[in-house]
N, C-alpha and C. Protein backbone atom coordinates (compact mmCIF):
# COMPACT_ATOMS: atom_id res chain seq x y z
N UNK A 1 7.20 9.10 -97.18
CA UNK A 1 7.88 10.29 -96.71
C UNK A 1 8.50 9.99 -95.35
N UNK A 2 9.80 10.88 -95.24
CA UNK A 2 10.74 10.10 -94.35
C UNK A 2 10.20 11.39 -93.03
N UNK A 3 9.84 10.97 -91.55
CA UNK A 3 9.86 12.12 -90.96
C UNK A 3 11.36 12.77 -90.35
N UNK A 4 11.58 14.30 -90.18
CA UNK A 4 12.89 14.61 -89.91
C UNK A 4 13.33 14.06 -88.31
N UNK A 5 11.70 13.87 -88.05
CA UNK A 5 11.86 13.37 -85.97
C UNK A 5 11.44 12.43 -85.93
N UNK A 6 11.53 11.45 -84.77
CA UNK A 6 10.93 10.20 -84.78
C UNK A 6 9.87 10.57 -83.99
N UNK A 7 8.68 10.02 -84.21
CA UNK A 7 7.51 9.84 -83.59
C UNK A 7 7.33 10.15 -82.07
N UNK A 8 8.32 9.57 -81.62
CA UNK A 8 8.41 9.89 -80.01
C UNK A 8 8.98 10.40 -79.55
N UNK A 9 9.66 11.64 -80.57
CA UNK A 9 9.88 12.78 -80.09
C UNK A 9 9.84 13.83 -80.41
N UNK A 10 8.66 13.63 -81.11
CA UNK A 10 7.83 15.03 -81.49
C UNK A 10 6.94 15.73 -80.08
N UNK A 11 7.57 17.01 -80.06
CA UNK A 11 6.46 17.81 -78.83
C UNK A 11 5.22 17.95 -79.79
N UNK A 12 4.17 17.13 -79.53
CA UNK A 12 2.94 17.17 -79.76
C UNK A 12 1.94 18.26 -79.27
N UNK A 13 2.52 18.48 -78.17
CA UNK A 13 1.36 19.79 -77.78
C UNK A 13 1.43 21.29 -78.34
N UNK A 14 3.22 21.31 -78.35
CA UNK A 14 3.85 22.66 -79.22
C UNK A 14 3.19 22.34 -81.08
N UNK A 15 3.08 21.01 -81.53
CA UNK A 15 2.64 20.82 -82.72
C UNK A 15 1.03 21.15 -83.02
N UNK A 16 0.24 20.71 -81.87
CA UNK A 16 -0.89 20.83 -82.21
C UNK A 16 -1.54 22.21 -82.10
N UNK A 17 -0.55 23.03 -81.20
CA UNK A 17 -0.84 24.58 -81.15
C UNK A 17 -0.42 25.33 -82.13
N UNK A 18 0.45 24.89 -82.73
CA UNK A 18 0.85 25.62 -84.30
C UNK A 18 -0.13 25.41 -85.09
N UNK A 19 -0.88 24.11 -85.55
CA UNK A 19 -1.86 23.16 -86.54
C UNK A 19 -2.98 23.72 -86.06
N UNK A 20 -3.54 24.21 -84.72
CA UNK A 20 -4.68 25.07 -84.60
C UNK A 20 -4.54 26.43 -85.34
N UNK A 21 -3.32 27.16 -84.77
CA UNK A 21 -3.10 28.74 -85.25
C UNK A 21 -3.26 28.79 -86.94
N UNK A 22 -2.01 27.80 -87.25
CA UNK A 22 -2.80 27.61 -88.90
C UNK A 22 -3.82 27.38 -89.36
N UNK A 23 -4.88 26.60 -88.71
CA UNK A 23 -6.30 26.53 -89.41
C UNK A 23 -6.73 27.37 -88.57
N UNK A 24 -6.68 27.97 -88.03
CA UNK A 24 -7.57 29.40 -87.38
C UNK A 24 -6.90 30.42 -88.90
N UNK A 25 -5.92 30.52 -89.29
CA UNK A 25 -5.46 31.89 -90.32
C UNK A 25 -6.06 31.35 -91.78
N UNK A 26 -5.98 30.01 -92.22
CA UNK A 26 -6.15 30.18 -93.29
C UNK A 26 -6.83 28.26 -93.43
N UNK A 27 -7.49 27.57 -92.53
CA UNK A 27 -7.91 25.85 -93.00
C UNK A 27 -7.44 25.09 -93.84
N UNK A 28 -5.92 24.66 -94.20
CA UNK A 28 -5.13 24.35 -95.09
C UNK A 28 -5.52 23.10 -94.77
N UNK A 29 -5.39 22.13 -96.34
CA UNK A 29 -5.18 20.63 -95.98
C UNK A 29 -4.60 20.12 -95.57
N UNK A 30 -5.18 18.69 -95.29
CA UNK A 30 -4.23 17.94 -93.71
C UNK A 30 -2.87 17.94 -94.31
N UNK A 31 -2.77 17.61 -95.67
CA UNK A 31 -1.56 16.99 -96.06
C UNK A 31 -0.71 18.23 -96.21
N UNK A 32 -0.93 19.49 -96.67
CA UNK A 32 -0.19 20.44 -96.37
C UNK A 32 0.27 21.48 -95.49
N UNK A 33 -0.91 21.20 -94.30
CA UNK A 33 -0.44 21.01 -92.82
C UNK A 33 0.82 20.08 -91.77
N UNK A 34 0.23 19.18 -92.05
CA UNK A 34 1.41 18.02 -92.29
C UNK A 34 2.64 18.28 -92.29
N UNK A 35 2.29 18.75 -93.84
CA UNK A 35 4.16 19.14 -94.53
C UNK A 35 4.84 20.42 -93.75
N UNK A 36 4.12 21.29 -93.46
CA UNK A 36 4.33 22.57 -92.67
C UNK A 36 4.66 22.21 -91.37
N UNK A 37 4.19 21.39 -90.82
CA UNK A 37 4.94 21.44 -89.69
C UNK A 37 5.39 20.10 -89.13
N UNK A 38 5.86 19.06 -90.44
CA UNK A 38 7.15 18.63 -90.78
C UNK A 38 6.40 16.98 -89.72
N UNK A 39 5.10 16.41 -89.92
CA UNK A 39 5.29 15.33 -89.72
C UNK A 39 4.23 15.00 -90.53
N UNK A 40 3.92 13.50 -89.87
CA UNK A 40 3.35 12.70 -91.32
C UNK A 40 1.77 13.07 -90.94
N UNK A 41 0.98 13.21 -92.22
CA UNK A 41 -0.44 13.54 -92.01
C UNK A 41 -1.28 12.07 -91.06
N UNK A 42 -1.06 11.14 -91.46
CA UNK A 42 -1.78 10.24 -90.42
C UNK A 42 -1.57 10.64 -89.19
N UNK A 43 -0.36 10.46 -88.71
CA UNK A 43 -0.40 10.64 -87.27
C UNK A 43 -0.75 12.03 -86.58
N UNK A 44 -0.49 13.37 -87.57
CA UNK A 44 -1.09 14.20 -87.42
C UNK A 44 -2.81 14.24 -86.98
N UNK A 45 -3.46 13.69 -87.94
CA UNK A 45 -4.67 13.27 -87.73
C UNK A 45 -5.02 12.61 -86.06
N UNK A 46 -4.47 11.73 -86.57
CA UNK A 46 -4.57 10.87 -84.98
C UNK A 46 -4.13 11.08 -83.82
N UNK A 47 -3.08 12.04 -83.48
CA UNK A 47 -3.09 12.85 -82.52
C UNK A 47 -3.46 14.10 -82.36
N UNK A 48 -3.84 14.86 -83.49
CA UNK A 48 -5.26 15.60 -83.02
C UNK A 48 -6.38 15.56 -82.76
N UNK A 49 -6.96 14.41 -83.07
CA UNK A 49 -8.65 13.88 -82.72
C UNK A 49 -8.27 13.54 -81.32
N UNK A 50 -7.06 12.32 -81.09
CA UNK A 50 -6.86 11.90 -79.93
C UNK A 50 -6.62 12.83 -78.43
N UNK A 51 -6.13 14.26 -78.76
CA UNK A 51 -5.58 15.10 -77.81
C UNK A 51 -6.55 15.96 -78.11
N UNK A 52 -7.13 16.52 -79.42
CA UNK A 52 -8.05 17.12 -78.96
C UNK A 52 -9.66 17.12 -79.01
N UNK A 53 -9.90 15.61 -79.27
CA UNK A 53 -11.49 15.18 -79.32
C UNK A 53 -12.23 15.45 -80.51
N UNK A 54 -11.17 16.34 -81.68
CA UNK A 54 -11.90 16.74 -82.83
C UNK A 54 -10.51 16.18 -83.82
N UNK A 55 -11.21 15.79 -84.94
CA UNK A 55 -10.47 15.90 -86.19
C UNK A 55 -10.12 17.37 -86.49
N UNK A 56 -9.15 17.43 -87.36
CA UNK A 56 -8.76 18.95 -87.66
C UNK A 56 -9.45 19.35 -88.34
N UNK A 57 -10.08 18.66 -89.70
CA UNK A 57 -11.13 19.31 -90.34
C UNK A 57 -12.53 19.92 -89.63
N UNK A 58 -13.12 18.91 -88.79
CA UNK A 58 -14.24 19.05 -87.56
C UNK A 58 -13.78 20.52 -86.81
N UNK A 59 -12.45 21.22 -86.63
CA UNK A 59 -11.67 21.53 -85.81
C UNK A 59 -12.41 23.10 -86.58
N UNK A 60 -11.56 22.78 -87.93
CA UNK A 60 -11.60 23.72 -89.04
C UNK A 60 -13.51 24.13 -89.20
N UNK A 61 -14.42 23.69 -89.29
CA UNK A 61 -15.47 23.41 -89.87
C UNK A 61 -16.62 24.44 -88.58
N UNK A 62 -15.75 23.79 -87.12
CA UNK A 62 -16.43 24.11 -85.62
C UNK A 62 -15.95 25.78 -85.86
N UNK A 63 -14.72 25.72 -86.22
CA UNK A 63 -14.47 27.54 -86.16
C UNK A 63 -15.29 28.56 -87.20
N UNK A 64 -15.00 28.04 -88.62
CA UNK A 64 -16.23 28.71 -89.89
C UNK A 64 -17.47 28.90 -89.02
N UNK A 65 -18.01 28.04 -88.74
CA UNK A 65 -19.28 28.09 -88.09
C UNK A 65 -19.94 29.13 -86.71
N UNK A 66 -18.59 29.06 -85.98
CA UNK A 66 -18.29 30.43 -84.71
C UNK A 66 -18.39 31.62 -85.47
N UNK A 67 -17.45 31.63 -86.57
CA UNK A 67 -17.50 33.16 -87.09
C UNK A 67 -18.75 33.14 -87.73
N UNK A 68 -18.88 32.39 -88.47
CA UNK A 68 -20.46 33.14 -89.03
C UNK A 68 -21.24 33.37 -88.11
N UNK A 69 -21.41 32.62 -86.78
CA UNK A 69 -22.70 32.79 -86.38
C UNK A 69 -22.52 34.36 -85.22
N UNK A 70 -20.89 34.56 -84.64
CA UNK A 70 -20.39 35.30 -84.12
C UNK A 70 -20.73 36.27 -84.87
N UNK A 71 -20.59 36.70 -86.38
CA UNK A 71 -20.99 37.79 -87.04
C UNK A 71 -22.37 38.25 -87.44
N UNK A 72 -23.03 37.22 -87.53
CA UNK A 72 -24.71 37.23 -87.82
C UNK A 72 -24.67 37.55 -86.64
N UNK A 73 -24.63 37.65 -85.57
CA UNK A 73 -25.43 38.51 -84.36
C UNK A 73 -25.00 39.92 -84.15
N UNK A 74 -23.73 40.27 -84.80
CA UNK A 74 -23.57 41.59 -85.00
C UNK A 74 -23.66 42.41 -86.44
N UNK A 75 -24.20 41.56 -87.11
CA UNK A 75 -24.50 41.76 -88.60
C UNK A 75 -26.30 42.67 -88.63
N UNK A 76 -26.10 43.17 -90.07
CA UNK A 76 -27.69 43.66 -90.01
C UNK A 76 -28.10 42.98 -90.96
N UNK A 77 -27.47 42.25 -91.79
CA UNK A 77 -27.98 41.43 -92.68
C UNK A 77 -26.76 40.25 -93.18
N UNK A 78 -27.89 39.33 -93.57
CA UNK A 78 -26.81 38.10 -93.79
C UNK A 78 -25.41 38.03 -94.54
N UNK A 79 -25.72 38.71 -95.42
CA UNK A 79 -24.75 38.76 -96.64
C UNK A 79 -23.63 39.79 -96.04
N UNK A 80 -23.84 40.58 -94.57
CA UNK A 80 -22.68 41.15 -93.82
C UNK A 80 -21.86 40.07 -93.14
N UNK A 81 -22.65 39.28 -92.77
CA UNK A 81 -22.31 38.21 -91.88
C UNK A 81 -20.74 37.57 -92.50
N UNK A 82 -21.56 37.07 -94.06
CA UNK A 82 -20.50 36.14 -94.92
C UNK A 82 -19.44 37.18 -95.23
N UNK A 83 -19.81 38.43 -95.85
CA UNK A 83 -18.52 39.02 -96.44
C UNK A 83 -18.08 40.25 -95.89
């Protein structure tokens, strides 16, 4: 896959704030993350672990985990928590 920008001149920081907002709405795969915001999934990868210390999935996985546990403390029972 051909990218529409070259590598070094992709705004990476404007990219990686979009690739958060999307896996904050809905944890899409890398590769159709990727495609959404139009560069290649490797380097995607690798400059999000690299800039932000987490893989996107890790990224994705650290947030599920906030909300549940964010809701279990205002939950009265578990099964409020999840649904």
């Amino acid at each position: 896959m051909k990218l529409a920008v070259a590598p070094s001149r992709i705004d990476w920081p404007q990219v990686l704030n979009a690739a958060c907002r999307q896996i904050e709405r809905e944890a899409p795969r890398l590769e159709d993350l990727a495609r959404s915001l139009n560069v290649g999934k490797s380097e995607l990868q690798r400059q999000f672990t690299r800039r932000l210390g987490v893989s996107p999935r890790a990224y994705a996985q650290a947030l599920a985990l906030h909300r549940l546990a964010s809701g279990a403390s205002t939950s009265r029972t578990a099964l409020d928590a999840v649904f």
